[in-house]
Protein backbone atom coordinates (compact mmCIF):
# COMPACT_ATOMS: atom_id res chain seq x y z
CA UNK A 1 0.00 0.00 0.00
CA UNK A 2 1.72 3.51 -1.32
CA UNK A 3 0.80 6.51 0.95
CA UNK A 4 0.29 9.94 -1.37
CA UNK A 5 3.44 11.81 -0.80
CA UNK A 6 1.78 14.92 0.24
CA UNK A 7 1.97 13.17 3.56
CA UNK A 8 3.81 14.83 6.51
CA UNK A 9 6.76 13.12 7.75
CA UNK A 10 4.95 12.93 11.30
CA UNK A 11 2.34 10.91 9.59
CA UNK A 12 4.45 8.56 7.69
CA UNK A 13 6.62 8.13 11.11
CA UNK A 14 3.11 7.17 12.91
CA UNK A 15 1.74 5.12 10.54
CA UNK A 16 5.52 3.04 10.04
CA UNK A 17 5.08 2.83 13.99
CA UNK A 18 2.26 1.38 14.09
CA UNK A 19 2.54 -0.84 10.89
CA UNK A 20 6.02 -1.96 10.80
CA UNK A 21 5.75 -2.07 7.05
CA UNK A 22 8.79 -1.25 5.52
CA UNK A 23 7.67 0.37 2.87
CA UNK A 24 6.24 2.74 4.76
CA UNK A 25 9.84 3.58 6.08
CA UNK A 26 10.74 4.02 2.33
CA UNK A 27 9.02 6.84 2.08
CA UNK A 28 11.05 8.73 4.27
CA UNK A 29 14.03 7.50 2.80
CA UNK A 30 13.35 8.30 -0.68
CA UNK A 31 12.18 11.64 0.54
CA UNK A 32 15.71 12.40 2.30
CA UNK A 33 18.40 10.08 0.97
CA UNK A 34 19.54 13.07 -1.08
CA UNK A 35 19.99 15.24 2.04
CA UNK A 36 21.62 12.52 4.23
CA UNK A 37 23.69 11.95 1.41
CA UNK A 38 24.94 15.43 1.19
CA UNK A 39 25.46 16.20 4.78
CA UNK A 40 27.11 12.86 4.81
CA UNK A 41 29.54 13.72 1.81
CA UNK A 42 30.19 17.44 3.17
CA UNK A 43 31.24 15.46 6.38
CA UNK A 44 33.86 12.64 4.53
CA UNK A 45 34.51 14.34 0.98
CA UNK A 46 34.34 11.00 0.08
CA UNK A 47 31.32 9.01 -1.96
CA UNK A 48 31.93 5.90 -0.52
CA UNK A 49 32.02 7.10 2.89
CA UNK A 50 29.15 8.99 2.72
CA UNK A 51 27.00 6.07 1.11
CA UNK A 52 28.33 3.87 3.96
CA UNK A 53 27.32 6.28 6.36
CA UNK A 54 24.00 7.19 4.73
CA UNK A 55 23.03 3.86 4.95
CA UNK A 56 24.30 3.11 8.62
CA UNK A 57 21.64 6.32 9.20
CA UNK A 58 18.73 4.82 7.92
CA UNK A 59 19.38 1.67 9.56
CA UNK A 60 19.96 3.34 13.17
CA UNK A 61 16.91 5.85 11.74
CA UNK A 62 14.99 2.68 11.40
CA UNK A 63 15.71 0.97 14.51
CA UNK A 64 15.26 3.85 16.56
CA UNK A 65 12.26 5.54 15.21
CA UNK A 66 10.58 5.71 18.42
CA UNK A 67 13.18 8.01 19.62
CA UNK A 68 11.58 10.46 17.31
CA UNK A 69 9.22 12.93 18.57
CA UNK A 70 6.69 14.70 16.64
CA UNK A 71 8.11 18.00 15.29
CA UNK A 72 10.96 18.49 12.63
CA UNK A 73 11.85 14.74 11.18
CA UNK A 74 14.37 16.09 9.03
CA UNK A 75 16.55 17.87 11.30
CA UNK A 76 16.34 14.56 13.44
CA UNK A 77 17.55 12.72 10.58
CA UNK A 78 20.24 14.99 9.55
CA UNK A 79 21.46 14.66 13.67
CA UNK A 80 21.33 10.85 13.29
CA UNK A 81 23.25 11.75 10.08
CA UNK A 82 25.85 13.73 12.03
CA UNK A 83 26.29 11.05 14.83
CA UNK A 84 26.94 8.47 12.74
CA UNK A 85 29.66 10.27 10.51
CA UNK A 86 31.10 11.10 13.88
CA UNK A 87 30.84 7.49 15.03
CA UNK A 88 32.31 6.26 11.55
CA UNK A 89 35.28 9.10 12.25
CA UNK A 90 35.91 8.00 15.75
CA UNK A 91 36.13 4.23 14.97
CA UNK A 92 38.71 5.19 12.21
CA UNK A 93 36.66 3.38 9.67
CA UNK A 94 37.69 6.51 7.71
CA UNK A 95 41.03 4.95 7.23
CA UNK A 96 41.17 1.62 7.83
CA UNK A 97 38.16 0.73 5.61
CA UNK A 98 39.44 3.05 2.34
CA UNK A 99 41.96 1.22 0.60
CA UNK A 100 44.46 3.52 -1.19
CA UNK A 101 43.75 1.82 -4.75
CA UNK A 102 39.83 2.66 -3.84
CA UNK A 103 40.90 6.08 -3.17
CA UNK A 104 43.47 6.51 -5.88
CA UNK A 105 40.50 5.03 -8.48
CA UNK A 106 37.86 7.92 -7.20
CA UNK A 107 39.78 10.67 -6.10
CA UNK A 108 43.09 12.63 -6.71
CA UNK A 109 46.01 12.63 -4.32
CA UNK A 110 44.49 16.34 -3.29
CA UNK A 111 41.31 15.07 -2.47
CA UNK A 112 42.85 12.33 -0.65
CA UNK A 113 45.03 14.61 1.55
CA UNK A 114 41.93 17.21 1.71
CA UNK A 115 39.98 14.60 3.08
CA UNK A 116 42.91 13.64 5.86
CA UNK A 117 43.29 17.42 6.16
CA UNK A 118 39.62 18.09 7.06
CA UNK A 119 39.50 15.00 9.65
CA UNK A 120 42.49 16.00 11.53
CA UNK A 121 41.00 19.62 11.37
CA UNK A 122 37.88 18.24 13.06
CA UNK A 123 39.65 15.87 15.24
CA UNK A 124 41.48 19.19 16.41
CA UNK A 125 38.23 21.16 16.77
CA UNK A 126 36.57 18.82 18.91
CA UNK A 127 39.97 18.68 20.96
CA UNK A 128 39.38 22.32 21.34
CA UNK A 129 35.91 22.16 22.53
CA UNK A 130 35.19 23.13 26.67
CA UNK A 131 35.47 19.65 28.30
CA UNK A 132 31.62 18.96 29.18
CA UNK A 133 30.86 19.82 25.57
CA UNK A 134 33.73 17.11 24.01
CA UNK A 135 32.93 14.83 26.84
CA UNK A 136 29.09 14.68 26.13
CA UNK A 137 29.84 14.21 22.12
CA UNK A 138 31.92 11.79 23.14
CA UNK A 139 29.89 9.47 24.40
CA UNK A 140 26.80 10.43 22.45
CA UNK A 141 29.35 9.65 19.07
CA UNK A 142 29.44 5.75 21.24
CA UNK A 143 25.95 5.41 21.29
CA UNK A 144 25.34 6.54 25.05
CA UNK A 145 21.96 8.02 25.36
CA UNK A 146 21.25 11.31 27.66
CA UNK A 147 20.29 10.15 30.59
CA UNK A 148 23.42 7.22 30.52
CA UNK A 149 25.69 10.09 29.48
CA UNK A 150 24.00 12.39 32.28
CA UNK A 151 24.92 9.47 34.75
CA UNK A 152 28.36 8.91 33.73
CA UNK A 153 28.88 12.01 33.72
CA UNK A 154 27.28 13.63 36.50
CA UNK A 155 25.54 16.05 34.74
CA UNK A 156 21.52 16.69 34.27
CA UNK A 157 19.95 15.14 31.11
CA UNK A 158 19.02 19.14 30.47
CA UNK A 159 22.90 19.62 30.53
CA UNK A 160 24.09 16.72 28.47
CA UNK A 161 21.51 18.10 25.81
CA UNK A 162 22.77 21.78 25.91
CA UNK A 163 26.55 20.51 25.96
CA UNK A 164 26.04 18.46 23.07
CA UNK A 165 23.66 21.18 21.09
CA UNK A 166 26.05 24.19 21.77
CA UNK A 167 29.13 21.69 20.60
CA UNK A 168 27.51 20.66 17.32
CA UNK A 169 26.60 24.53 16.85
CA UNK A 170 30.58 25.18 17.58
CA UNK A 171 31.63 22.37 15.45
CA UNK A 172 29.34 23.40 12.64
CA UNK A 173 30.39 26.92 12.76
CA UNK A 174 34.51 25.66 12.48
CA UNK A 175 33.64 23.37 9.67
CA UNK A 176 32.18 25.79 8.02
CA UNK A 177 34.82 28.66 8.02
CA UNK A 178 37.15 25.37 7.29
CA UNK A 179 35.59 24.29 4.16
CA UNK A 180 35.06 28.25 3.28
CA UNK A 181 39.02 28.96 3.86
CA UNK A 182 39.73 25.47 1.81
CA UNK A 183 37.60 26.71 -1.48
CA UNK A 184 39.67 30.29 -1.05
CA UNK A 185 42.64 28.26 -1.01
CA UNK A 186 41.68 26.33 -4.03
CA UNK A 187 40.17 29.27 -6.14
């Protein structure tokens, strides 16, 4: 059964809840893949990455729907988005799953060493961050939730969220003026 796409994504969420009905969930996907897909390549500047990670965000999207709450689904799925490129970074999938032939076949040396460059720029950045903000993306980038990063942490859940909002919002705003100073640089 195909739902008319005039639908809002709250709707499509409640009736996938309530069905289970994967198709459903398609809807959603074939309404954002595009966006995950770009936030996910502006994160790696690398295809490959970003399909891994797009697709690691509709699975975790998928399993965790009922995390969602009614309001903006896209912005929800563009955090999901965020977390997992993070997670990816932080494993170092980035470089141990990118084979240099892979790289050499899709990309030029100076995308390859653009790409290092940018990760070891936002490795620094989040280095940089206050320590309750790094600490709180930290272990939201592991999969802790609020309240078990509010535990191990000592912290409110109110606090966890605001740490880890005002350090994406910092991090955003340093990858940007990155990426800005890097097309100068290239012309």
């Amino acid at each position: 059964m195909r739902f008319q796409s005039s639908e809002s994504d709250d709707e499509i969420v409640n009736r996938f809840r309530t069905t289970a009905d994967s198709e459903i969930f398609s809807l959603l996907v074939d309404r954002y893949d595009r966006k995950v897909f770009a936030k996910c390549l502006a994160f790696f500047s690398n295809e490959q990455l970003a399909q891994d990670a797009v697709q690691d965000t509709f699975l975790q999207a998928f399993q965790k729907i009922d995390s969602y709450q009614s309001g903006n689904f896209q912005a929800w799925l563009l955090r999901v988005a965020t977390n997992v490129c993070i997670d990816i970074w932080r494993r170092g999938k980035a470089f141990a799953e990118v084979e240099l032939d892979d790289m050499a076949a899709s990309t030029t040396f100076q995308d390859s060493y653009e790409s290092l460059d940018f990760l070891n720029k936002l490795h620094q950045e989040i280095k940089a961050l206050p320590q309750g903000q790094r600490q709180c993306i930290s272990l939201k980038a592991e999969g802790y939730s609020y309240e078990e990063t509010a535990g191990r942490l000592g912290l409110s859940v109110k606090a966890v969220k605001s740490h880890i909002q005002n350090g994406r919002r910092m991090l955003s705003k340093r990858i940007r003026e990155f990426q800005s100073d890097a097309r100068l640089v290239r012309g």
